[in-house]
N, C-alpha and C. Protein backbone atom coordinates (compact mmCIF):
# COMPACT_ATOMS: atom_id res chain seq x y z
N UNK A 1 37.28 -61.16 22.95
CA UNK A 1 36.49 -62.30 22.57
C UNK A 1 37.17 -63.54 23.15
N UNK A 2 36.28 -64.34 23.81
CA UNK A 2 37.03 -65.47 24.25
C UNK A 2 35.53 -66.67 24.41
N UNK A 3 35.93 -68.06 24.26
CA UNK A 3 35.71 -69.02 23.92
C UNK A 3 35.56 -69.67 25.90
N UNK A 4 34.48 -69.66 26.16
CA UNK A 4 33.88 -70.29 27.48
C UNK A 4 33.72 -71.95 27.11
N UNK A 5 34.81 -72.41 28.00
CA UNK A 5 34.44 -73.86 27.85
C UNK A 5 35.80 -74.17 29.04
N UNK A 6 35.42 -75.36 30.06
CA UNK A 6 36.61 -75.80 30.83
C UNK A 6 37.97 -76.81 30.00
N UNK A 7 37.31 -77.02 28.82
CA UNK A 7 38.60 -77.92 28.08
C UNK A 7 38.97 -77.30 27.46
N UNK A 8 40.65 -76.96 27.08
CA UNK A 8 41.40 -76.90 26.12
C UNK A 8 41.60 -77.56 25.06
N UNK A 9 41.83 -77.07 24.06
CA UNK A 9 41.87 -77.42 23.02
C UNK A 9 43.09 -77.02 22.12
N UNK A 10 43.88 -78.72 21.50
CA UNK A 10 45.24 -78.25 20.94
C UNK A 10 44.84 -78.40 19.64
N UNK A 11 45.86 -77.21 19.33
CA UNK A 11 45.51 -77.00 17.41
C UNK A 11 46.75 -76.79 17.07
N UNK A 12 46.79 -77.31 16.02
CA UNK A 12 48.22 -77.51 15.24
C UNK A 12 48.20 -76.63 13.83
N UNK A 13 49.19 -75.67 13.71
CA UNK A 13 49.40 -74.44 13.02
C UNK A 13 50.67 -75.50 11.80
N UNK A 14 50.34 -75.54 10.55
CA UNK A 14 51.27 -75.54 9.67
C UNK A 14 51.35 -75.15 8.77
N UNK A 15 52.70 -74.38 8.75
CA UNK A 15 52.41 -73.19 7.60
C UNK A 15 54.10 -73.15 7.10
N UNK A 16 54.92 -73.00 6.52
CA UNK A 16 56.46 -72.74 6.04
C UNK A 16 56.74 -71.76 6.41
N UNK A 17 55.61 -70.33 6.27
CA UNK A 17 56.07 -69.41 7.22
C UNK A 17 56.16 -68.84 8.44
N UNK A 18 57.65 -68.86 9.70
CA UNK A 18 57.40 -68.55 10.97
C UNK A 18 56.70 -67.31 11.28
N UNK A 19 56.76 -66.27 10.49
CA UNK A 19 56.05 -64.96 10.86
C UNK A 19 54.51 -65.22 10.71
N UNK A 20 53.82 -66.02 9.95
CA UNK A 20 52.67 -66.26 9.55
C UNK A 20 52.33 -66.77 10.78
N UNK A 21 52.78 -68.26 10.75
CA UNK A 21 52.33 -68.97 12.39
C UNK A 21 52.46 -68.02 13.54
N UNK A 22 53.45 -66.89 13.94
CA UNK A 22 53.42 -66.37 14.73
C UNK A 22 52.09 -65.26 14.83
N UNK A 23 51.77 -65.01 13.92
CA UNK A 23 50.62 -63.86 13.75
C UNK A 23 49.34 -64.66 13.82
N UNK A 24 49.44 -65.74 13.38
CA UNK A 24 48.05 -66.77 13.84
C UNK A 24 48.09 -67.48 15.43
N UNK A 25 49.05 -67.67 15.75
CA UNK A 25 49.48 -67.90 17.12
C UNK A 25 48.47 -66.38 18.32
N UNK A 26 49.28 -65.07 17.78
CA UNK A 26 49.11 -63.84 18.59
C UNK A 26 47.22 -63.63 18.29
N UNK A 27 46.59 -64.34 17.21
CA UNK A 27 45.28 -63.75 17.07
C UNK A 27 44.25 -64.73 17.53
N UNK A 28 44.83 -66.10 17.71
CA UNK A 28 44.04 -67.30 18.80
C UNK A 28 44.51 -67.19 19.82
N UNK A 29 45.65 -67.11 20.67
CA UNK A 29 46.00 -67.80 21.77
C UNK A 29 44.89 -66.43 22.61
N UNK A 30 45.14 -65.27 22.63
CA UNK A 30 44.40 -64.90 24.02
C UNK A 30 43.09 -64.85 23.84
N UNK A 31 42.13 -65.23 22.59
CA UNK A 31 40.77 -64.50 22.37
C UNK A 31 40.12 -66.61 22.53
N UNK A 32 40.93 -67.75 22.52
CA UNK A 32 40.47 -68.62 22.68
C UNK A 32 41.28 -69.85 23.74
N UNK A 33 40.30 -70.72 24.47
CA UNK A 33 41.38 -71.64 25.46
C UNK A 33 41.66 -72.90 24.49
N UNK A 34 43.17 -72.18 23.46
CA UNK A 34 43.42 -73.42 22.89
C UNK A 34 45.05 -73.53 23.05
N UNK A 35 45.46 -74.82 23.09
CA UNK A 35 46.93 -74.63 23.44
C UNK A 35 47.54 -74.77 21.46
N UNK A 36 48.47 -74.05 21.16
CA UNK A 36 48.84 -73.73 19.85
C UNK A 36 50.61 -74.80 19.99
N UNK A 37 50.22 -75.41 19.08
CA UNK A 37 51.43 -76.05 18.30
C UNK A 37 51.68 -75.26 17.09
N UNK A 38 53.36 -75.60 16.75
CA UNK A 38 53.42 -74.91 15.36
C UNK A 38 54.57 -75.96 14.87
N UNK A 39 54.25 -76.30 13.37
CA UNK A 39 55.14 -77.04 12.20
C UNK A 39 55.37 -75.98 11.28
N UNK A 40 56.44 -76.12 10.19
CA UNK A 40 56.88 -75.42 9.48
C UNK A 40 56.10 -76.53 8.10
N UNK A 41 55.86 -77.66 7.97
CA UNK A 41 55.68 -78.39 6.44
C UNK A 41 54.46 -78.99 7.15
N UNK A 42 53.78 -79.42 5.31
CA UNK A 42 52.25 -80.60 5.60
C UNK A 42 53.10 -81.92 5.92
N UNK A 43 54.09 -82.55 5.77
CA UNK A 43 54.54 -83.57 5.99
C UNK A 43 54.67 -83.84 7.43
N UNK A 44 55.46 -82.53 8.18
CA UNK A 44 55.36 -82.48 9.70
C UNK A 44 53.95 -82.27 9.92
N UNK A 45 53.27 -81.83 9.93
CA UNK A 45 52.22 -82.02 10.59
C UNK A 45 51.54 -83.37 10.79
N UNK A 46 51.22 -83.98 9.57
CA UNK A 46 50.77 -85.51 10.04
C UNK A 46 51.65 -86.13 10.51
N UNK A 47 53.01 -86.24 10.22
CA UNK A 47 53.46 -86.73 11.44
C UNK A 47 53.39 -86.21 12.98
N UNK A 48 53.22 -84.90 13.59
CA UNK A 48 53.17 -84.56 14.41
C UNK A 48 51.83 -85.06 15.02
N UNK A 49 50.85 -85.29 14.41
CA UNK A 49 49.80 -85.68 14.69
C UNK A 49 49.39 -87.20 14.44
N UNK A 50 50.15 -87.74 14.61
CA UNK A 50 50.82 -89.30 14.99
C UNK A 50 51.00 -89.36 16.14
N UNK A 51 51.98 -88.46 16.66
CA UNK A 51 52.58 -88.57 18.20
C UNK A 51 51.64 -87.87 19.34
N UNK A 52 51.09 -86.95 18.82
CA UNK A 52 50.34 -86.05 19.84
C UNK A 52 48.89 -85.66 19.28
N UNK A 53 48.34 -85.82 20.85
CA UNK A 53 47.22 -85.46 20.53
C UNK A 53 46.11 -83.93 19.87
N UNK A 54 45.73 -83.74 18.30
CA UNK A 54 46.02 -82.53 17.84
C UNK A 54 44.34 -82.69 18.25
N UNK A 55 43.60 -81.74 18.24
CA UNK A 55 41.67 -81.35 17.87
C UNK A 55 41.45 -80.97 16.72
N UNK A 56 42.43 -79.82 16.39
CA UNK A 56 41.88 -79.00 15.00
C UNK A 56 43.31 -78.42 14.56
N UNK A 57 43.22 -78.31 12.93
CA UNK A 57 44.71 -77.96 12.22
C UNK A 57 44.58 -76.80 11.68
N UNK A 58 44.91 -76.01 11.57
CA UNK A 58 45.32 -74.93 10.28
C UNK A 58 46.50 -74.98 9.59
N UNK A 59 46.03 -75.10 7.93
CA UNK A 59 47.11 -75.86 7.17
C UNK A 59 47.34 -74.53 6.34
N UNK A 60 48.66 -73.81 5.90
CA UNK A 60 48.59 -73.23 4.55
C UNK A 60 48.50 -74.26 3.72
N UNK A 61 48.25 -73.51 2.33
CA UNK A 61 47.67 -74.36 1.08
C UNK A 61 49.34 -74.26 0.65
N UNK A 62 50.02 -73.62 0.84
CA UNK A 62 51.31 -73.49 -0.39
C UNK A 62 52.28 -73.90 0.64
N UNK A 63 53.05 -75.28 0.67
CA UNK A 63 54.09 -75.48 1.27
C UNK A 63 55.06 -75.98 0.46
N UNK A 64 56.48 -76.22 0.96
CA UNK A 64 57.44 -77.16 0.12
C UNK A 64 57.03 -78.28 0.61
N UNK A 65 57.27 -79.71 -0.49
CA UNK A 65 56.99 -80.62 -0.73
C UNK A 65 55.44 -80.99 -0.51
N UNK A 66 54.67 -80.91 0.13
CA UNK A 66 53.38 -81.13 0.13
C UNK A 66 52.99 -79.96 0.54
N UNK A 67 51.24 -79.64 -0.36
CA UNK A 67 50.38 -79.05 0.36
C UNK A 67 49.58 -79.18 0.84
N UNK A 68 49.36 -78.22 1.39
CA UNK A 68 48.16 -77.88 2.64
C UNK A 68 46.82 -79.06 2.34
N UNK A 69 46.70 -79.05 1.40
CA UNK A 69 45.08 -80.15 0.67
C UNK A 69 46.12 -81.47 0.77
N UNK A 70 46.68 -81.52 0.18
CA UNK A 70 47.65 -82.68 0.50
C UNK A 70 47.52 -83.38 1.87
N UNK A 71 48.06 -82.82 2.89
CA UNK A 71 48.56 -83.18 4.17
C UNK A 71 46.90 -82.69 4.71
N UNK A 72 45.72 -81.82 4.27
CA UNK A 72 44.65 -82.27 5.20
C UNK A 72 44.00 -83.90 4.81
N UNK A 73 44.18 -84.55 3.68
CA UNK A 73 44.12 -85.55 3.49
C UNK A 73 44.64 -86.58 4.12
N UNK A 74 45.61 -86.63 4.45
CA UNK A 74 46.07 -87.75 5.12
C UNK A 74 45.49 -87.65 6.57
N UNK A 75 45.82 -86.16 6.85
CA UNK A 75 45.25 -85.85 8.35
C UNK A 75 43.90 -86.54 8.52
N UNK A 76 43.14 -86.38 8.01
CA UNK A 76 41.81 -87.09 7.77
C UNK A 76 41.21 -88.19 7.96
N UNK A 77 42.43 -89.14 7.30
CA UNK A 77 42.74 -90.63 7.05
C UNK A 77 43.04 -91.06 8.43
N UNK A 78 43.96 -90.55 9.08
CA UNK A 78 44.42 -90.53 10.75
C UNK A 78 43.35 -90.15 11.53
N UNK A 79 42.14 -89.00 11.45
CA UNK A 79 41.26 -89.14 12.03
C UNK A 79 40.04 -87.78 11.72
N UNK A 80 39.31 -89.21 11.05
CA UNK A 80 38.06 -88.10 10.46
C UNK A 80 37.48 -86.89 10.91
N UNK A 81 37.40 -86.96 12.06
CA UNK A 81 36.42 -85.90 12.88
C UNK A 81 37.29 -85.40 13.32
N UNK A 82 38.35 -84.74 13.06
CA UNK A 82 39.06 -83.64 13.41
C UNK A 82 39.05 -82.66 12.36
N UNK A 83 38.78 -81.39 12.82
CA UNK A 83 38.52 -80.59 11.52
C UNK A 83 40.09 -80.09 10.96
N UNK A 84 39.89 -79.46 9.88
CA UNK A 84 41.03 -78.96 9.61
C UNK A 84 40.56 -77.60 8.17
N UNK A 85 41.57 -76.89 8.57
CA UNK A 85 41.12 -75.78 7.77
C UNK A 85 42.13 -75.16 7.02
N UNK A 86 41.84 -75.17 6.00
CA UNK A 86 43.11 -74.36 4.59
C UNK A 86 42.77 -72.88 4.94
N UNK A 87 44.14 -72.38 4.97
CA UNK A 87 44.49 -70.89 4.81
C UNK A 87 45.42 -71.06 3.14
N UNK A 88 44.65 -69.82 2.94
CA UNK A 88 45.71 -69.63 1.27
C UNK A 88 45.20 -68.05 1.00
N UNK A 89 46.35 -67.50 -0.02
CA UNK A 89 46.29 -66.20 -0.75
C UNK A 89 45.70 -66.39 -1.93
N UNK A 90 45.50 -67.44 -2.46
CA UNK A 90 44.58 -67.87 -3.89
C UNK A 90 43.37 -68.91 -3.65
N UNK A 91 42.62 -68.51 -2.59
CA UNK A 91 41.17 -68.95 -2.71
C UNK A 91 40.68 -69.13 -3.92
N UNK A 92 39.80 -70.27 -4.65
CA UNK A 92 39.02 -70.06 -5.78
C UNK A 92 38.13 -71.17 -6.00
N UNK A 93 37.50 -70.97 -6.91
CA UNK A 93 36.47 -72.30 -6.68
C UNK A 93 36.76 -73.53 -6.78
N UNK A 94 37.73 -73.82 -7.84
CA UNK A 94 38.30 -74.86 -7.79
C UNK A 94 38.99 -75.60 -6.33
N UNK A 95 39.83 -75.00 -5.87
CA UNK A 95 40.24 -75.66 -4.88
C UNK A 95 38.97 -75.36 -3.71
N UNK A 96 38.26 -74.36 -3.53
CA UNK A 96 37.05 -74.59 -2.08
C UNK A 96 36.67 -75.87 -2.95
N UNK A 97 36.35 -76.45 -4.05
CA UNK A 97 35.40 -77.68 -4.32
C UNK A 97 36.77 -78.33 -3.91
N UNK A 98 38.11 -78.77 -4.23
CA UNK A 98 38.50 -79.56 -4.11
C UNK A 98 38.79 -80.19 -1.99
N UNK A 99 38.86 -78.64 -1.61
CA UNK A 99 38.68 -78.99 -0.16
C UNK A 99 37.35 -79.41 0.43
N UNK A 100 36.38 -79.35 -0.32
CA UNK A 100 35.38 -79.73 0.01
C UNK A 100 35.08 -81.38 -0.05
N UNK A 101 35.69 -81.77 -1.19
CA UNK A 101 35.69 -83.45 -1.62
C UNK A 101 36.63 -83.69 -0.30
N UNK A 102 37.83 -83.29 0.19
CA UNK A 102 38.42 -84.06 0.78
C UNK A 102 37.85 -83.72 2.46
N UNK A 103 37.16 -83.16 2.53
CA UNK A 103 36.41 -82.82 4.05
C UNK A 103 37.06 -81.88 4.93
N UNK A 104 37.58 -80.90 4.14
CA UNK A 104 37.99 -79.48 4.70
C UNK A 104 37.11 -78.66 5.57
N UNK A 105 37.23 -78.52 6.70
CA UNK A 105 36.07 -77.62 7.27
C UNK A 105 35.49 -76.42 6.98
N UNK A 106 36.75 -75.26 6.28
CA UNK A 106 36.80 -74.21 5.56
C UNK A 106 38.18 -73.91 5.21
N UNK A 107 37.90 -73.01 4.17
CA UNK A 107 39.00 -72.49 3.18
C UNK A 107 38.98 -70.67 3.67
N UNK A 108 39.77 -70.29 4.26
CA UNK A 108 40.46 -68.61 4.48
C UNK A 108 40.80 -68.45 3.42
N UNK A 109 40.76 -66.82 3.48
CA UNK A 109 41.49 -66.08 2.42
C UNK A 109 42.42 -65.23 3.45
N UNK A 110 43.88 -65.61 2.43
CA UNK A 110 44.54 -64.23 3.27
C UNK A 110 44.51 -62.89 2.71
N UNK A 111 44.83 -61.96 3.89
CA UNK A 111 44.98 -62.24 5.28
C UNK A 111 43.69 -62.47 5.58
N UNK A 112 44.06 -63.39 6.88
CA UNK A 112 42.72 -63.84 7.35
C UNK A 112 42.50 -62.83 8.57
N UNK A 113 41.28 -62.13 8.58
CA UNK A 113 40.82 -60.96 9.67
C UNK A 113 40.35 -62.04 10.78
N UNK A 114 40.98 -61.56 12.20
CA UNK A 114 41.02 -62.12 13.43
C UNK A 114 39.49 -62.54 13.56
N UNK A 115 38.32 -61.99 13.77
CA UNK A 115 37.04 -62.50 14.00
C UNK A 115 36.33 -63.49 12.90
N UNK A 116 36.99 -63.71 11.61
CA UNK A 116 36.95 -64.60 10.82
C UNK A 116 37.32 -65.77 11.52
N UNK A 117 38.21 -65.78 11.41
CA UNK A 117 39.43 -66.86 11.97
C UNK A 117 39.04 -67.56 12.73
N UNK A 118 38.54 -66.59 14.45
CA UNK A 118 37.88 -66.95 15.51
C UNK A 118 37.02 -67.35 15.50
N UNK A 119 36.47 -66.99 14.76
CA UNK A 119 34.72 -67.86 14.66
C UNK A 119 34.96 -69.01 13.95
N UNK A 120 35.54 -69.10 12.63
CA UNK A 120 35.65 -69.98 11.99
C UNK A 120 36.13 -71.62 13.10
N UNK A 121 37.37 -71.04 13.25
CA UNK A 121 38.18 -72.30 14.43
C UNK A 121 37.29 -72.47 15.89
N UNK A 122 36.34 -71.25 16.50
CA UNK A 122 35.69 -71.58 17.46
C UNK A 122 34.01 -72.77 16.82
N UNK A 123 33.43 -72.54 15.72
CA UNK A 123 32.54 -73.23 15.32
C UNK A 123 32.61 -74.62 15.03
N UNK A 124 33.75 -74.62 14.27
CA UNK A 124 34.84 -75.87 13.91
C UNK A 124 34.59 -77.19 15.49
N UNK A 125 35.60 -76.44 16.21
CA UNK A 125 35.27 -77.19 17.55
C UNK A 125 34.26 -77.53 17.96
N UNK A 126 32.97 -76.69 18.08
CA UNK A 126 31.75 -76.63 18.50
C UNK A 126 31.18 -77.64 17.84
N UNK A 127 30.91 -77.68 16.26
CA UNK A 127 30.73 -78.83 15.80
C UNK A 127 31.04 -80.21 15.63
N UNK A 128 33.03 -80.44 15.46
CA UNK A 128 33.08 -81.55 15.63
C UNK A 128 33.22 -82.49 17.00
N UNK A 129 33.17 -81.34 18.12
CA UNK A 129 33.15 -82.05 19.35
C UNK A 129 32.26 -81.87 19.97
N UNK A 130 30.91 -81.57 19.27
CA UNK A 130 29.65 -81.16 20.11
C UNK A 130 29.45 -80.94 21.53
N UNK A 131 30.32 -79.51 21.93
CA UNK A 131 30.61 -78.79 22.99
C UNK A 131 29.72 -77.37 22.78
N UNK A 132 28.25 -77.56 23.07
CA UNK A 132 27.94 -76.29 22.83
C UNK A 132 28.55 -74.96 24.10
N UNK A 133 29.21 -75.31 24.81
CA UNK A 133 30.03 -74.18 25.33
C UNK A 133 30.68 -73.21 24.79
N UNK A 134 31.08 -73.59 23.77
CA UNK A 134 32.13 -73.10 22.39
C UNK A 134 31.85 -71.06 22.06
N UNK A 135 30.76 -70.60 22.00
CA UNK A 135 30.10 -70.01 21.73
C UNK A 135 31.29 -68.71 21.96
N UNK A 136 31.50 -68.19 21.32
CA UNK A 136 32.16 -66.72 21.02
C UNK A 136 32.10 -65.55 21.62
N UNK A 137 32.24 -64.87 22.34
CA UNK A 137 32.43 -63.78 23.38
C UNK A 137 33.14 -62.85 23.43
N UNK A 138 32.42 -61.76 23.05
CA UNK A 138 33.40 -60.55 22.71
C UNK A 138 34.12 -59.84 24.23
């Protein structure tokens, strides 16, 4: 599956765990043309996305010192129309409503299954950068 479009697209992975980012790293990088950053905290990430130019985030929900809803908030504040998407092991209604108030694009459940993921982060793009190229390809 791969993602037809001539632009790349950088996405910024923050999660506390390196094995996690690495397994989300191995299930985007060859099935989509996006270049992958990785942070370990929500705090690094908005700052990282201060300095460089990010498109789309994947945040875990459970970090030290801030979480994932936390730091997509600010991300937000820095720039609306970039999507951003919570990964967590405790999905529930409460927090999908609370990511929903703060303009979460979607909420994963882990583990998150690769064609989830892919679609999810390939639609994401498609929508907030109205690139209908985007389109999914097995």
């Amino acid at each position: 599956m791969v993602i037809e479009t001539p632009q790349i697209f950088q996405l910024l992975i923050a999660d506390d765990s390196r094995g996690f980012r690495e397994t989300l790293r191995e299930l985007l990088e060859p099935r989509l043309l996006i270049c992958v950053h990785e942070v370990e905290s929500g705090e690094k990430a908005v700052e990282y996305s201060k300095e460089f130019h990010i498109d789309i985030v994947l945040l875990d929900m459970h970090m030290h010192v801030m979480t994932g809803l936390e730091a997509l908030k600010l991300l937000k504040d820095l720039n609306a129309n970039r999507p951003c998407i919570l990964i967590t092991s405790d999905a529930n209604d409460a927090l999908r409503r609370d990511a929903e108030k703060a303009d979460a694009y979607s909420v994963l459940s882990k583990p998150v299954q690769r064609q989830e993921l892919c679609v999810t982060v390939s639609n994401a793009l498609e929508q907030a950068y109205n690139d209908p190229g985007l389109g999914v390809s097995a």
